[in-house]
C-alpha atoms as a PDB file:
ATOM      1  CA  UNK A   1    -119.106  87.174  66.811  1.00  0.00           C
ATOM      2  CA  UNK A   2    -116.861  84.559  68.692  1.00  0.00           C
ATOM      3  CA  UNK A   3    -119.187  84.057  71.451  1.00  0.00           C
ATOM      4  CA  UNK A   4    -122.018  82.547  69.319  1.00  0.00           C
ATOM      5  CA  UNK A   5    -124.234  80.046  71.519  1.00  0.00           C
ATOM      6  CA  UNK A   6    -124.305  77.995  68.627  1.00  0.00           C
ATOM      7  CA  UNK A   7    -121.805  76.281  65.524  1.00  0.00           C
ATOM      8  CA  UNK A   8    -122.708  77.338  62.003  1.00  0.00           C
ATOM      9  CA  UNK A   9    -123.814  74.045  60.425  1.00  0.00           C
ATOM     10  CA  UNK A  10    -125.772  73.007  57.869  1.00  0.00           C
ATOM     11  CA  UNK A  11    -127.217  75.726  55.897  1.00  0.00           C
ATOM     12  CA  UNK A  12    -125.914  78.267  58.001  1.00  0.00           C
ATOM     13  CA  UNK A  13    -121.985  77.362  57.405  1.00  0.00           C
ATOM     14  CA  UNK A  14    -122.610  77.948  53.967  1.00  0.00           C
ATOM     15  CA  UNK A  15    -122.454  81.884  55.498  1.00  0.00           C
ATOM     16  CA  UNK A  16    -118.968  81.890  55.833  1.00  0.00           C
ATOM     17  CA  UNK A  17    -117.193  82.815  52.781  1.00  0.00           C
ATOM     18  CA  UNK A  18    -113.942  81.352  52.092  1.00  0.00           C
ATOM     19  CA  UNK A  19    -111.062  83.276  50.009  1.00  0.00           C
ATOM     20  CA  UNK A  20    -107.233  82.696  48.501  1.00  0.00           C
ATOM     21  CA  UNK A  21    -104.577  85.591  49.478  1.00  0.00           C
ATOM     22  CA  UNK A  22    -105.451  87.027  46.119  1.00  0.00           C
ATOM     23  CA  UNK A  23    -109.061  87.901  46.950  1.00  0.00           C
ATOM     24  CA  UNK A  24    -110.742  85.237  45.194  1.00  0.00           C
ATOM     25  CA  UNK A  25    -113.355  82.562  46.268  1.00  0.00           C
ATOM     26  CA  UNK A  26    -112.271  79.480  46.995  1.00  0.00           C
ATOM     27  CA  UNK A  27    -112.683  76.788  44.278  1.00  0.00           C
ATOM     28  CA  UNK A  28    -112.868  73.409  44.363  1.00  0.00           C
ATOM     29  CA  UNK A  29    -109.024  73.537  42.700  1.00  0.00           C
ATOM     30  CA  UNK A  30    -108.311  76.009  45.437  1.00  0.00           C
ATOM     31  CA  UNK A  31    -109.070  73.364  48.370  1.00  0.00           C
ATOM     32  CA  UNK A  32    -107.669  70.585  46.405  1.00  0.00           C
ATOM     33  CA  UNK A  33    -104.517  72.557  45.850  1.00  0.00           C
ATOM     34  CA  UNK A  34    -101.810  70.625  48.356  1.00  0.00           C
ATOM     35  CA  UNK A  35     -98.953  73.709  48.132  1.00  0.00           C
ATOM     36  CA  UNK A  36    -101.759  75.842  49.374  1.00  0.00           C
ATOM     37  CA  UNK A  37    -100.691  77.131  52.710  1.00  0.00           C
ATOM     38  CA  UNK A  38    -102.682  80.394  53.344  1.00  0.00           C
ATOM     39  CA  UNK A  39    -106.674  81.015  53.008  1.00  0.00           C
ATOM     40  CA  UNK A  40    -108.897  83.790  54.216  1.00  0.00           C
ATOM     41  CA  UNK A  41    -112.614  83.512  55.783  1.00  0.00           C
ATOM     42  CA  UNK A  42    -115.252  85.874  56.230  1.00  0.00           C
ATOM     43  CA  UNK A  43    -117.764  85.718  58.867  1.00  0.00           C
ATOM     44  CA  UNK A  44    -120.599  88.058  58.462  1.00  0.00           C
ATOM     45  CA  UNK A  45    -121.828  89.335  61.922  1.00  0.00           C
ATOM     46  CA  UNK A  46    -125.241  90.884  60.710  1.00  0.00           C
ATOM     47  CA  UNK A  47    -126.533  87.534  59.378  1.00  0.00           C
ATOM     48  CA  UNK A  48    -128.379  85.420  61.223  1.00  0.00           C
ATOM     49  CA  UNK A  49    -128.037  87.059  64.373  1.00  0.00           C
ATOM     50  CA  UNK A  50    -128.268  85.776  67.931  1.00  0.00           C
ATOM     51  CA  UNK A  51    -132.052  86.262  69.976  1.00  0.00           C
ATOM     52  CA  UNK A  52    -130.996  87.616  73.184  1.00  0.00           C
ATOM     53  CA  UNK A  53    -132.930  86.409  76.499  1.00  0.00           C
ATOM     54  CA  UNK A  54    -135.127  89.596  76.137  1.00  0.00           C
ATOM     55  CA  UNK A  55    -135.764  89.057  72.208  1.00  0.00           C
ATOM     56  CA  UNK A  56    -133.330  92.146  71.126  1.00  0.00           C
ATOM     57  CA  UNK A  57    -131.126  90.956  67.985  1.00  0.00           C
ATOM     58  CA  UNK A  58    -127.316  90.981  69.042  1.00  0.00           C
ATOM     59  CA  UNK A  59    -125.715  91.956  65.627  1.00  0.00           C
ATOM     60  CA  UNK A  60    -121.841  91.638  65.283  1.00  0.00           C
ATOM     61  CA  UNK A  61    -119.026  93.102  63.751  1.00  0.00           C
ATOM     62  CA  UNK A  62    -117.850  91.351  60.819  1.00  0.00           C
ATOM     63  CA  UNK A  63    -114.555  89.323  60.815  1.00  0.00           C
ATOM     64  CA  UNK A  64    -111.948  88.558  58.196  1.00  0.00           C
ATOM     65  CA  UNK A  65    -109.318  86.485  59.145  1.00  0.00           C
ATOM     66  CA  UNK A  66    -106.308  86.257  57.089  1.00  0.00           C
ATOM     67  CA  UNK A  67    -104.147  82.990  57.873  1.00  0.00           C
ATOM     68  CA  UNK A  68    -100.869  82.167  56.290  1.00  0.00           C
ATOM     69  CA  UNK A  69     -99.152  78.848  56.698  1.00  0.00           C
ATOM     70  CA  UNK A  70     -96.047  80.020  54.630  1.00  0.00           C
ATOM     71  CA  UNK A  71     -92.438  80.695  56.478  1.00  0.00           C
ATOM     72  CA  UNK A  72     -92.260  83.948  54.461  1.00  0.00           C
ATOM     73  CA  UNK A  73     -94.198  87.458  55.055  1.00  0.00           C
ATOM     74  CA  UNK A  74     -97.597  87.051  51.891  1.00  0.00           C
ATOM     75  CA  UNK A  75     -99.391  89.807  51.043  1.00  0.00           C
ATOM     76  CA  UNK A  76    -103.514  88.978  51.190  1.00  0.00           C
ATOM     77  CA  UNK A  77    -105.940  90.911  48.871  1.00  0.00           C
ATOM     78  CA  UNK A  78    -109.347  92.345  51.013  1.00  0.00           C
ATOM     79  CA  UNK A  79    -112.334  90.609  49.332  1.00  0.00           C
ATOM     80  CA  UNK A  80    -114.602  92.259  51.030  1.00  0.00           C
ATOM     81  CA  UNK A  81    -115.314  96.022  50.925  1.00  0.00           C
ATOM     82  CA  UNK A  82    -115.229  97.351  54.444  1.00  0.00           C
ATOM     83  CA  UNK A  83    -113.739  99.813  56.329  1.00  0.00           C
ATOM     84  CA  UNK A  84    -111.537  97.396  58.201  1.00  0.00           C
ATOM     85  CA  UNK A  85    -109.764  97.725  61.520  1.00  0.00           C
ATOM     86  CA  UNK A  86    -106.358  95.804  62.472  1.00  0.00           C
ATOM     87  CA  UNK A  87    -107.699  93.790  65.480  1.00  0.00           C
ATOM     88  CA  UNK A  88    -105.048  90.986  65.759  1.00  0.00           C
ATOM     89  CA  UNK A  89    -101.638  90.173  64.108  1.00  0.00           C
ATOM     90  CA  UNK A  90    -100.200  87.311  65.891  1.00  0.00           C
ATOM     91  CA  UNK A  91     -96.518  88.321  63.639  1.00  0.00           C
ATOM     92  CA  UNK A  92     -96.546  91.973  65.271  1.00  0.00           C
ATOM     93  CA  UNK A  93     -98.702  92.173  68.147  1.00  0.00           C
ATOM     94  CA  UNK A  94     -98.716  96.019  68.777  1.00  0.00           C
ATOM     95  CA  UNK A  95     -99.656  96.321  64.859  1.00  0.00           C
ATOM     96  CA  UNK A  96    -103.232  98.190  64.391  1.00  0.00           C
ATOM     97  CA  UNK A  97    -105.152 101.023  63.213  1.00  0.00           C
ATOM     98  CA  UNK A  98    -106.752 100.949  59.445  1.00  0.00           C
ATOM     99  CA  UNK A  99    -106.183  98.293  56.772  1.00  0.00           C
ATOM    100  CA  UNK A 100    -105.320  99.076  53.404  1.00  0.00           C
ATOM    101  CA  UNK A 101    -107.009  97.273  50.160  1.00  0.00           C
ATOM    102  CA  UNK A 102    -103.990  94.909  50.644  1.00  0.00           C
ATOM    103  CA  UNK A 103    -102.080  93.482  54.366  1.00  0.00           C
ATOM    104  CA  UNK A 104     -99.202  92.119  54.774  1.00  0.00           C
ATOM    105  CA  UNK A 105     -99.701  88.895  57.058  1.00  0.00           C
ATOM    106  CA  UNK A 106     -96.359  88.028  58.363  1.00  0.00           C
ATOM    107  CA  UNK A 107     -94.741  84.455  58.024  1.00  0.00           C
ATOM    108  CA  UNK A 108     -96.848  81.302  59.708  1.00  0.00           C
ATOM    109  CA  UNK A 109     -99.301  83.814  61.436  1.00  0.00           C
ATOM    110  CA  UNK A 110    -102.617  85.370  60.955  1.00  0.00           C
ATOM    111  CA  UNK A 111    -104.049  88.996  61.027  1.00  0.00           C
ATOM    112  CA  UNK A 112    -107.600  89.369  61.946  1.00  0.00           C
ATOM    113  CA  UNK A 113    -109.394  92.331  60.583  1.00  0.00           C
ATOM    114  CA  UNK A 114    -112.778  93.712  61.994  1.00  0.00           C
ATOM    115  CA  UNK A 115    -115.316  96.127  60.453  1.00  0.00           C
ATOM    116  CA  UNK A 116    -118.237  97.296  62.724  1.00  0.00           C
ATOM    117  CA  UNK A 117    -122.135  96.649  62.898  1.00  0.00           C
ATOM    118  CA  UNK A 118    -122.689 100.182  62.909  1.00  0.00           C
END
């Protein structure tokens, strides 16, 4: 997923999904919202996959990276259903395993959360 030979632009940007802490999409309120200081994106690894050299698809896992600006610990609402995996926490490095419905994303750090291609 972060090795992409290629930026999403255009019509494919519009795949990323963008989300508050409470599990909501982003409205146009939400981005003009100043105080704002924590968002979510999905990227969806099984759209619009990569063409290896050989012409095999190279599907990804799907990513969900929580990111919060604020000096205190927030908790972020999963959008999407998934049977996420803790891959990153930049607050608590050695943090990982499962992630519940909701994760805590310590103060001016992000958690990244993976679910698999299959």
């Amino acid at each position: 997923m972060l090795r992409r030979r290629r930026f999403l632009t255009g019509a494919a940007a519009a795949d990323l999904r963008w989300f508050t802490p409470s599990g909501t999409a982003m409205t146009d309120t939400d981005w003009a919202d100043r105080s704002a200081r924590a968002i979510a994106v999905f990227f969806e690894g099984q759209a619009d996959p990569e063409v290896a050299q050989d012409g095999t698809l190279l599907v990804d896992d799907d990513l969900l990276v929580l990111v919060n600006a604020w000096w205190e610990q927030l908790p972020f609402t999963v959008p999407v259903a998934a049977e996420w995996q803790i891959a990153c926490d930049t607050h608590t490095p050695s943090r990982s395993g499962p992630a519940d419905a909701t994760v805590a994303v310590g103060p001016r750090s992000l958690v990244v959360l993976l679910a698999g291609a299959g």
